[in-house]
N, C-alpha and C. Protein backbone atom coordinates (compact mmCIF):
# COMPACT_ATOMS: atom_id res chain seq x y z
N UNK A 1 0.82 -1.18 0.00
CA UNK A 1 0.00 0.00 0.00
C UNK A 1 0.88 1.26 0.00
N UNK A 2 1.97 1.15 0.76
CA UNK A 2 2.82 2.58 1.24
C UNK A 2 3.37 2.56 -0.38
N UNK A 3 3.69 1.28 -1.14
CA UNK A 3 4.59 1.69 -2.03
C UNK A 3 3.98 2.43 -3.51
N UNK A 4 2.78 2.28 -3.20
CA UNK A 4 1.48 2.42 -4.71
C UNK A 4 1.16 3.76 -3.81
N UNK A 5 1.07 4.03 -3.05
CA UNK A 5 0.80 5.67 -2.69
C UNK A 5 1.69 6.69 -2.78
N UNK A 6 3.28 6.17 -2.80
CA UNK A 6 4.16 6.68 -3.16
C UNK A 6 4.65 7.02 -4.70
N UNK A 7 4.08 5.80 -5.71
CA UNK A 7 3.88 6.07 -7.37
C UNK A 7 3.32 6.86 -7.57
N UNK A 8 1.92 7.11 -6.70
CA UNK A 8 1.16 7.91 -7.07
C UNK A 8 1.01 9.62 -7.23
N UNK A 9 2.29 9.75 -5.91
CA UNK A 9 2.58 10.86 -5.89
C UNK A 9 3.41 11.48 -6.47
N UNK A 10 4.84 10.74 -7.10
CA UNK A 10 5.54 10.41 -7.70
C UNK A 10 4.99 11.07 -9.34
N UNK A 11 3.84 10.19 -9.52
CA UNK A 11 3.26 10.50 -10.81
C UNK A 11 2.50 12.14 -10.90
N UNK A 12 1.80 12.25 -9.59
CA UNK A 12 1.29 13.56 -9.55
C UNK A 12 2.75 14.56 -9.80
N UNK A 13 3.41 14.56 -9.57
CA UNK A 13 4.86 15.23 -8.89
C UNK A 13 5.37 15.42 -10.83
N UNK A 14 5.33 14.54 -11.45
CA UNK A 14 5.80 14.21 -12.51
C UNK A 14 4.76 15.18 -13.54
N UNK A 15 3.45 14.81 -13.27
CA UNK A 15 2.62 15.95 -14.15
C UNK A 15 2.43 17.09 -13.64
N UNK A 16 2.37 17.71 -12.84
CA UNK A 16 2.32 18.89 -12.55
C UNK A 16 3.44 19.41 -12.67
N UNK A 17 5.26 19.13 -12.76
CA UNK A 17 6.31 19.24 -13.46
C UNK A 17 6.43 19.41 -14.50
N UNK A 18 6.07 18.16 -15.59
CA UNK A 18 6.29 18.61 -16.81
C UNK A 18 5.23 19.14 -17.20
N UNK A 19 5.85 20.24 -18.04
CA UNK A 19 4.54 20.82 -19.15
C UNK A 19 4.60 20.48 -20.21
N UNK A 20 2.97 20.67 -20.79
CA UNK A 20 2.65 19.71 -22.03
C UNK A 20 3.57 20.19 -23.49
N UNK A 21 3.51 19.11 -24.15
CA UNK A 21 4.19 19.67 -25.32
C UNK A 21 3.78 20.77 -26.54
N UNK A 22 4.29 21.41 -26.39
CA UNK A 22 3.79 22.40 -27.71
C UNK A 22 4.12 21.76 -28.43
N UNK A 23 2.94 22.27 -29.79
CA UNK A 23 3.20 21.97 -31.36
C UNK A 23 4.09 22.70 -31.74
N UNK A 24 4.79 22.45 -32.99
CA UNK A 24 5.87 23.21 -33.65
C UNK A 24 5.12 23.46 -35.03
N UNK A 25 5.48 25.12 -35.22
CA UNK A 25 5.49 25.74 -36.57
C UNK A 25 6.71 26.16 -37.18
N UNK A 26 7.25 25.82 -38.40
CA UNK A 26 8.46 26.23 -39.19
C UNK A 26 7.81 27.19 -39.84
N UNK A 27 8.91 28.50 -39.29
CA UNK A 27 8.87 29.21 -40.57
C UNK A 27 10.15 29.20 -41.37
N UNK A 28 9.76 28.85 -42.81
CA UNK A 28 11.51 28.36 -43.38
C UNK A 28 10.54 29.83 -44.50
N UNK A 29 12.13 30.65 -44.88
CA UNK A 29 12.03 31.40 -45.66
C UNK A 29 13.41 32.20 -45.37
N UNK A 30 13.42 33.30 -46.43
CA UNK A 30 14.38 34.32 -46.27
C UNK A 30 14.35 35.65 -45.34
N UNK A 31 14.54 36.57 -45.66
CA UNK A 31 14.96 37.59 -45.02
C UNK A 31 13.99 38.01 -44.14
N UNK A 32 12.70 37.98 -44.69
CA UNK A 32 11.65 38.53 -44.16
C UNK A 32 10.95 37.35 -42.84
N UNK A 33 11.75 35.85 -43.19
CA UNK A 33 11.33 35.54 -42.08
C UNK A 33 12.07 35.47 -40.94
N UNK A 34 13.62 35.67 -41.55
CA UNK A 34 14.75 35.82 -40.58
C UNK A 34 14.37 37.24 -39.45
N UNK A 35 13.93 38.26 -40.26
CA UNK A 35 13.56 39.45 -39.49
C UNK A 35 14.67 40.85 -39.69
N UNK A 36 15.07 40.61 -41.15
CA UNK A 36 16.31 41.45 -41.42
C UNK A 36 15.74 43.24 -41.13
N UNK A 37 16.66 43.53 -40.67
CA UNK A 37 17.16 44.83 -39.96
C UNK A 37 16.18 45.28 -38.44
N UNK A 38 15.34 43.92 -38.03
CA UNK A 38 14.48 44.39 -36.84
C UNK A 38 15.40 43.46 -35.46
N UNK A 39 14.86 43.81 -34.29
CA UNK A 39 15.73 42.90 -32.96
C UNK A 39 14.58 41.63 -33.49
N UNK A 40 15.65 40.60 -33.41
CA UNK A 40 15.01 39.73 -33.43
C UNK A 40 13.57 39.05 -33.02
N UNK A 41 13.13 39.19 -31.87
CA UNK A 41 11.91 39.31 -31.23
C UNK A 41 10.57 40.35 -31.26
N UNK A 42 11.57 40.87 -32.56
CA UNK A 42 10.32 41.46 -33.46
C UNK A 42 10.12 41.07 -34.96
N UNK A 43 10.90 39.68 -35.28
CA UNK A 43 10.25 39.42 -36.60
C UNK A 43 9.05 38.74 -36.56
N UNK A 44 8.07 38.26 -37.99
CA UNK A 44 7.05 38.13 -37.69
C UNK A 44 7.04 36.59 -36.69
N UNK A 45 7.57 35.63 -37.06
CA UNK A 45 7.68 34.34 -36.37
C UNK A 45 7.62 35.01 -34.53
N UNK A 46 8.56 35.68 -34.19
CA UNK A 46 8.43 35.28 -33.36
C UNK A 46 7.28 36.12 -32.00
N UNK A 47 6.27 37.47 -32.95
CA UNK A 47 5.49 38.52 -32.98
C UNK A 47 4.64 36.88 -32.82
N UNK A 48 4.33 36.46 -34.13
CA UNK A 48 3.29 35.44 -34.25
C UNK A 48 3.45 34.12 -33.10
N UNK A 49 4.68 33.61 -32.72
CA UNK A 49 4.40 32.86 -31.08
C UNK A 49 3.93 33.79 -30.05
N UNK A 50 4.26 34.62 -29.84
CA UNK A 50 3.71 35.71 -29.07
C UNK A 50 2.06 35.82 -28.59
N UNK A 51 1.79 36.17 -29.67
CA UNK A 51 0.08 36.36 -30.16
C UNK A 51 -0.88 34.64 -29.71
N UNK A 52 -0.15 34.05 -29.93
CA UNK A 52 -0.86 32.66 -30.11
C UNK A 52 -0.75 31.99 -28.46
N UNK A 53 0.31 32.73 -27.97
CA UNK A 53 0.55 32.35 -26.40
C UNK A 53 -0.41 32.57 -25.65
N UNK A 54 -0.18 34.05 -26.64
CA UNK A 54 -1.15 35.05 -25.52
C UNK A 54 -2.70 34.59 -25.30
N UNK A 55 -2.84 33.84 -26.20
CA UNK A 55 -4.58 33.30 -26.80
C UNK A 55 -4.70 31.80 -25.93
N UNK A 56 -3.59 31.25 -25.12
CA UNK A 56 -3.47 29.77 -24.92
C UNK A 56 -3.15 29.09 -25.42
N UNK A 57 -2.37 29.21 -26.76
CA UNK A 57 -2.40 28.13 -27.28
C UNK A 57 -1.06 28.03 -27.10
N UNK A 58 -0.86 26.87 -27.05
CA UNK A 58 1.06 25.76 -26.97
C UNK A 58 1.35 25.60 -28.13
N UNK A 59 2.13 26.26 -28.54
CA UNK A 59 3.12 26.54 -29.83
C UNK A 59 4.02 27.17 -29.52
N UNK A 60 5.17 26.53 -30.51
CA UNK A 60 6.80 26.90 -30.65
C UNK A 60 6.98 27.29 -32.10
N UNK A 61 6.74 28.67 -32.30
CA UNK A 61 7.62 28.68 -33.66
C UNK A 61 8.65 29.18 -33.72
N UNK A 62 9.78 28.04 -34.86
CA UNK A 62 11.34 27.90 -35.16
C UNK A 62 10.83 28.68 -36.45
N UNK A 63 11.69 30.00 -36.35
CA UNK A 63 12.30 31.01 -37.19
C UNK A 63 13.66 30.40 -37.74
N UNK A 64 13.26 29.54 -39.13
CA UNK A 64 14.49 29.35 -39.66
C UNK A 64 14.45 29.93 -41.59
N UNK A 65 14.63 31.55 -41.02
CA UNK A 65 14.76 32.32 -41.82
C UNK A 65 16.15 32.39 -42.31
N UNK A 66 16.64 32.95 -42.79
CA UNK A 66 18.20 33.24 -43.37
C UNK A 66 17.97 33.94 -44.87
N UNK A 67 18.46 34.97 -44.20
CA UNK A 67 19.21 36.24 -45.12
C UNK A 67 19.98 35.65 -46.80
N UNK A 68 18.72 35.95 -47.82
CA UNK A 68 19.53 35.95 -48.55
C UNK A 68 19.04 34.43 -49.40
N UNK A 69 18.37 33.77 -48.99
CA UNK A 69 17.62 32.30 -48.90
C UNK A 69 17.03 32.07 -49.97
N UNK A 70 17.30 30.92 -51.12
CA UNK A 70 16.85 30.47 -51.82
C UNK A 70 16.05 28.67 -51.94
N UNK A 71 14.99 29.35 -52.89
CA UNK A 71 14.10 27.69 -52.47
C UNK A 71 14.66 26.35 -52.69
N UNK A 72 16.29 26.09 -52.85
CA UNK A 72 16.75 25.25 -53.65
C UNK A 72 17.69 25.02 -52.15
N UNK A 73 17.77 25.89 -51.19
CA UNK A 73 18.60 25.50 -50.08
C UNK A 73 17.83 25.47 -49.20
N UNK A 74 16.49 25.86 -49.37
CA UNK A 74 15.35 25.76 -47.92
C UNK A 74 14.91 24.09 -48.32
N UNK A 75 14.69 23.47 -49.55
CA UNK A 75 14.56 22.62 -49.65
C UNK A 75 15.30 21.35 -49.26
N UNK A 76 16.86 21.99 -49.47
CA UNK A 76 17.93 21.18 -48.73
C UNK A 76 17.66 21.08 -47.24
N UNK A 77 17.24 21.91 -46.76
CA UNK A 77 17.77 21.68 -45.44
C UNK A 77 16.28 21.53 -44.53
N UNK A 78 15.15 21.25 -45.30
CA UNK A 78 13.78 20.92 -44.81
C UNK A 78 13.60 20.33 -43.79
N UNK A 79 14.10 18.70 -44.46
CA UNK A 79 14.29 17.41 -43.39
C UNK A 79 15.06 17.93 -41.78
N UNK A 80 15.27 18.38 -42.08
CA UNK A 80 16.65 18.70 -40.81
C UNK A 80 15.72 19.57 -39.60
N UNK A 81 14.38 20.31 -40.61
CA UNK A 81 13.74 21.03 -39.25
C UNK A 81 12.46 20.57 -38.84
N UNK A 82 12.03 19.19 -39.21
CA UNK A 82 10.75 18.71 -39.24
C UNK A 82 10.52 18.16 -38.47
N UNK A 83 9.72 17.85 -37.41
CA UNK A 83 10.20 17.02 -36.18
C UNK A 83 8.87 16.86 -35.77
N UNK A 84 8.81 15.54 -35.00
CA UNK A 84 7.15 14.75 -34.89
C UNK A 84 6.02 15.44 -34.76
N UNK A 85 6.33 16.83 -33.64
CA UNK A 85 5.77 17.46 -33.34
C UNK A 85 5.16 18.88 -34.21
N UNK A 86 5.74 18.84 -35.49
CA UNK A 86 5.50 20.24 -36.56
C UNK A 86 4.15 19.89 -37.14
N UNK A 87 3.86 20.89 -36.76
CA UNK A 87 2.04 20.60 -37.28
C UNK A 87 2.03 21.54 -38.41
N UNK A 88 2.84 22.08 -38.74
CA UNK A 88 2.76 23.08 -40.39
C UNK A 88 3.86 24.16 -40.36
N UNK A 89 3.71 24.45 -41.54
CA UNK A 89 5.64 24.63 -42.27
C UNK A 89 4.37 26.94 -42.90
N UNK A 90 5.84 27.51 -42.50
CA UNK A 90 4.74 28.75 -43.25
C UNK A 90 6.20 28.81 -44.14
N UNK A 91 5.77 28.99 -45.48
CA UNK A 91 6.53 29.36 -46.43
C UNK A 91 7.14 30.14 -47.17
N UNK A 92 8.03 31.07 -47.40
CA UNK A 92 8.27 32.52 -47.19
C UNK A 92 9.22 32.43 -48.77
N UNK A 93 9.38 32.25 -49.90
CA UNK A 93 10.25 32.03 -50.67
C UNK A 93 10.99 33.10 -50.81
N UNK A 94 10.29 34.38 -51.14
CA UNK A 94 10.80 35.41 -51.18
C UNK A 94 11.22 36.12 -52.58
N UNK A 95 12.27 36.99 -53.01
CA UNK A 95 11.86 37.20 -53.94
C UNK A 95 14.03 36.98 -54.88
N UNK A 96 14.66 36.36 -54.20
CA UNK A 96 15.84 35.96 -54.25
C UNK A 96 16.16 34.96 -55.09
N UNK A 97 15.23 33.81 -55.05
CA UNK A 97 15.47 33.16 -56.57
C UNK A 97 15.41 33.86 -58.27
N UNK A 98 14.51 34.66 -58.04
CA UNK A 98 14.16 35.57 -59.10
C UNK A 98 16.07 36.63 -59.27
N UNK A 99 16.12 37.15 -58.09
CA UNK A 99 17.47 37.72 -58.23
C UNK A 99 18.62 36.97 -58.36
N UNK A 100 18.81 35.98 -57.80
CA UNK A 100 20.06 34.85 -58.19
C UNK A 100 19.96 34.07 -59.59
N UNK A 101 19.10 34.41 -60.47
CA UNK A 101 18.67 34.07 -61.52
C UNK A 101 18.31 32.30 -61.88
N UNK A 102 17.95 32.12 -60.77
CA UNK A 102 17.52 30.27 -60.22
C UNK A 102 16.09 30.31 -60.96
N UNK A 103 15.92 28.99 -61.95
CA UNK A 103 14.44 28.98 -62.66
C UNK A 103 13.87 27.76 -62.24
N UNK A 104 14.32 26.58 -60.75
CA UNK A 104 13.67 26.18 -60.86
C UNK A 104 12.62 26.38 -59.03
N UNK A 105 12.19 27.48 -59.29
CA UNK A 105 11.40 28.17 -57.82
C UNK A 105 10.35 27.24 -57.68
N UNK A 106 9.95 26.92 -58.74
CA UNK A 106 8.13 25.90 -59.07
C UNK A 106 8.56 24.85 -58.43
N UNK A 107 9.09 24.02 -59.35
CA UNK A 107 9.51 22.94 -59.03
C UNK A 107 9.93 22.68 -57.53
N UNK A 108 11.21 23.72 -56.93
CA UNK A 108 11.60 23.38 -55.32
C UNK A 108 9.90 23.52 -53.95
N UNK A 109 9.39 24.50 -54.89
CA UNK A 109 7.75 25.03 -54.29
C UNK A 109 7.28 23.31 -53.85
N UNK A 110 7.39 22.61 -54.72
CA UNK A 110 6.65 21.32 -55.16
C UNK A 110 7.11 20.83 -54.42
N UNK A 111 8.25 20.38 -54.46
CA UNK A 111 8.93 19.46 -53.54
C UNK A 111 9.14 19.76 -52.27
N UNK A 112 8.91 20.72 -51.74
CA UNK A 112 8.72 21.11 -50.37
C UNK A 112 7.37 20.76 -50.03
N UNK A 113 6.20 21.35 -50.77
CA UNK A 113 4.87 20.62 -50.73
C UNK A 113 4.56 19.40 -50.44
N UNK A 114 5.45 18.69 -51.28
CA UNK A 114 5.13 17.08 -51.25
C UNK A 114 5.98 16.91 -50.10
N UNK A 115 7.07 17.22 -49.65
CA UNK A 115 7.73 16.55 -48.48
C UNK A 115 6.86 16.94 -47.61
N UNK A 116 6.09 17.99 -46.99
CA UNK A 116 5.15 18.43 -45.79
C UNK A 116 4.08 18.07 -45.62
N UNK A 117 3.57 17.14 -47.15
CA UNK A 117 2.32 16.87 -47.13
C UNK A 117 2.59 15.46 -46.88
N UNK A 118 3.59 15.15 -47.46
CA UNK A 118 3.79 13.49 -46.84
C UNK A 118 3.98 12.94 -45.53
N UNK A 119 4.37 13.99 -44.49
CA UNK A 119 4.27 14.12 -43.22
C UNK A 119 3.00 14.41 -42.64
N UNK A 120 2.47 14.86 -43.20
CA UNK A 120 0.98 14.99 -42.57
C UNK A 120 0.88 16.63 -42.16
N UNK A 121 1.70 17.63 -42.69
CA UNK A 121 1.74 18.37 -42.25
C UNK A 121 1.35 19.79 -42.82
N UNK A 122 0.76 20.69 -42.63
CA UNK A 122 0.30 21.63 -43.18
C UNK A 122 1.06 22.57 -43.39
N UNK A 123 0.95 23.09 -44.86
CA UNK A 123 2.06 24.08 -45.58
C UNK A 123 1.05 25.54 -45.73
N UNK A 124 1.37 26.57 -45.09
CA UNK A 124 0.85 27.52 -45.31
C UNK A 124 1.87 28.37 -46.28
N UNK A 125 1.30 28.95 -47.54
CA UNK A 125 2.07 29.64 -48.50
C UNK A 125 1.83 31.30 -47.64
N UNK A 126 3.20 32.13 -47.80
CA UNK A 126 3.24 33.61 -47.68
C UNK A 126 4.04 34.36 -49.05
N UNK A 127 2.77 34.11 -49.85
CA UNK A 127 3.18 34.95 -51.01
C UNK A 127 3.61 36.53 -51.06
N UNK A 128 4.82 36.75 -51.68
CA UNK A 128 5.01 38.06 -51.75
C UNK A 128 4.28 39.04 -51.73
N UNK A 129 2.92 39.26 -52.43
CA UNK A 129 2.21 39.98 -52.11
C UNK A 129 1.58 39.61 -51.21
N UNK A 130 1.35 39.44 -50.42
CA UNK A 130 0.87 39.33 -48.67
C UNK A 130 1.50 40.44 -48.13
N UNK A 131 3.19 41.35 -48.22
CA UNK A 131 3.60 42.06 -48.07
C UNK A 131 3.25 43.36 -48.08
N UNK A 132 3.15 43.65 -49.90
CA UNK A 132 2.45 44.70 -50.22
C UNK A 132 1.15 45.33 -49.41
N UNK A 133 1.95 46.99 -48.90
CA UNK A 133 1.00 47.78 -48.30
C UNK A 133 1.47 47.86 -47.09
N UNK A 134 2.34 46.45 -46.29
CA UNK A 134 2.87 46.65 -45.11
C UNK A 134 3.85 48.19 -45.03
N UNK A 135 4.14 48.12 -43.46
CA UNK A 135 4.95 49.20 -43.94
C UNK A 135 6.40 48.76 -43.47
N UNK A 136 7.03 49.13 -44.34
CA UNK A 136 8.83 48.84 -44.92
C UNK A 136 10.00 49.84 -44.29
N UNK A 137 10.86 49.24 -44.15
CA UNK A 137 11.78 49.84 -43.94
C UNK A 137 12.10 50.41 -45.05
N UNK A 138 13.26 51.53 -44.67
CA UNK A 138 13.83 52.12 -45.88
C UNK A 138 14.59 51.63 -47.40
N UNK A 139 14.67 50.37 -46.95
CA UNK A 139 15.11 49.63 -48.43
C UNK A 139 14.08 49.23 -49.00
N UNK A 140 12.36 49.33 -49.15
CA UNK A 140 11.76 48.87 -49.19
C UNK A 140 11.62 47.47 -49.68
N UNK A 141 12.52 47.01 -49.29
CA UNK A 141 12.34 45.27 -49.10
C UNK A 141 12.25 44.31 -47.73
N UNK A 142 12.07 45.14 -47.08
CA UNK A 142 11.95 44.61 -45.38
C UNK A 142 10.94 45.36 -44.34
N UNK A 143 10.35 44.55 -43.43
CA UNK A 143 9.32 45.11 -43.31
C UNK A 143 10.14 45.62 -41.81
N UNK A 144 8.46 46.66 -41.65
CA UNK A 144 9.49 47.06 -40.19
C UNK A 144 8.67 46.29 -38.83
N UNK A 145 9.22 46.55 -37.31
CA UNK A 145 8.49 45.76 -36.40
C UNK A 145 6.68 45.76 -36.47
N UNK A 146 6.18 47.30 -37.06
CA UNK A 146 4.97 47.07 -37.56
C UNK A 146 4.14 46.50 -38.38
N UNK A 147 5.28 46.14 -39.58
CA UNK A 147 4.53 45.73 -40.23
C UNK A 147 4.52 43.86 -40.24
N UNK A 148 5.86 43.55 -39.25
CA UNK A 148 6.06 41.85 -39.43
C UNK A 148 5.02 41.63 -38.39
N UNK A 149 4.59 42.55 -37.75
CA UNK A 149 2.93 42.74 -36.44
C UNK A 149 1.71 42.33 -37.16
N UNK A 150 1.60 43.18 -37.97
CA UNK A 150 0.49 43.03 -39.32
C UNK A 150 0.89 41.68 -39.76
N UNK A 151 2.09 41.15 -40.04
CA UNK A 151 2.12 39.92 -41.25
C UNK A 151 1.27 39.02 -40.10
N UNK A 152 2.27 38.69 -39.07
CA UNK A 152 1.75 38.03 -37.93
C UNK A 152 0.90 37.55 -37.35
N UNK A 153 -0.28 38.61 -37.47
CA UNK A 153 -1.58 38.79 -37.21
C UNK A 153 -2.52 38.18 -38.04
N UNK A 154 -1.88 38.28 -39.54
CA UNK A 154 -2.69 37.76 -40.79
C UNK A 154 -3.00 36.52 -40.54
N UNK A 155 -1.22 35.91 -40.20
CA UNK A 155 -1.02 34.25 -40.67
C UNK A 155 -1.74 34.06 -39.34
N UNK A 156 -2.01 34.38 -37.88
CA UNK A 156 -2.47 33.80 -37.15
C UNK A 156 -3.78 32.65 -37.06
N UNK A 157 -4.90 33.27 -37.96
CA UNK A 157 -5.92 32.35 -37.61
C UNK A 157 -5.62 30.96 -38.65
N UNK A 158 -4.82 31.17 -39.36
CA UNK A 158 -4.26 29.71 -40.60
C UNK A 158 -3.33 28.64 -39.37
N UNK A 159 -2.65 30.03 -39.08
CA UNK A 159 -2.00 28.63 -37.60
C UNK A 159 -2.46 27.95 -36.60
N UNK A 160 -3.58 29.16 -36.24
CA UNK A 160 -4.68 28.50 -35.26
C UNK A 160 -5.50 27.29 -35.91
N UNK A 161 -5.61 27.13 -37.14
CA UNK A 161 -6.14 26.11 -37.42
C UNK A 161 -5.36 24.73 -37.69
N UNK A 162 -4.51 24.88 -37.99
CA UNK A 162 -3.20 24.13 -38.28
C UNK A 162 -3.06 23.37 -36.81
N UNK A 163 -3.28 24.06 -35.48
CA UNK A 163 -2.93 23.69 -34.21
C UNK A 163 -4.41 22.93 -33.55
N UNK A 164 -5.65 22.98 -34.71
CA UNK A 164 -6.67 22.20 -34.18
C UNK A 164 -6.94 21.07 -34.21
């Protein structure tokens, strides 16, 4: 008896310790999801864990943005950020394949598709124009902490569903 009352507490001790697991959201993209020229904790990824906390919900989103990012190396390095727990991938291509003069953007689009969908996992697209109208920093190719607020806000209820 002493020793099954002692599991028991043991086990209570154990759940009220650990906390439950959040889902994981990838954001794989370039600059804009890296958060170029803002403090980090103001790009949209991590504006958008923020927001979703704040609402209850258990989510982790991995900002694996990088400066400069083409769909032919986000594709490389997919596998590497996918993990049991990723309930959907937000997709940020950007507008760098077009400038590195890379033609096959469709095609890597695809194959990122099919790898996320073969996981079971939901791919939310953030097409370039999703941007347009935000407001930009002075290079106008980067948004500023207001406007990755706005992006943030957009993608929220697609993630909220993604997390149902």
């Amino acid at each position: 008896m002493r020793l099954s009352a002692l599991s028991l507490i043991a086990a209570l001790a154990v759940s009220v310790t650990t906390p439950s697991l959040a889902a994981t959201v990838v954001a794989l993209g370039a600059s804009n999801t890296f958060g170029k020229g803002v403090a980090r904790s103001q790009a949209y990824p991590e504006q958008l864990q923020a927001m979703l906390r704040a609402k209850g919900r258990s989510v982790r989103i991995v900002n694996a943005g990088i400066n400069g990012d083409t769909t032919d190396h986000m594709l490389a390095r997919l596998d590497g950020l996918l993990g049991r727990d990723t309930v959907a991938v937000i997709l940020q291509p950007g507008g760098n394949d077009r400038r590195k003069g890379k033609s096959d953007t469709g095609a890597n689009i695809e194959a990122i598709r099919a790898k996320v969908s073969a996981r079971g996992i939901r791919l939310i697209m953030l097409p370039n124009n999703m941007l347009h109208g935000l407001p930009h920093q002075p290079d106008g190719q980067h948004l500023t902490p207001e406007g990755y607020r706005s992006l943030a806000a957009s993608l929220a209820p697609e993630v909220e569903a993604a997390l149902r």
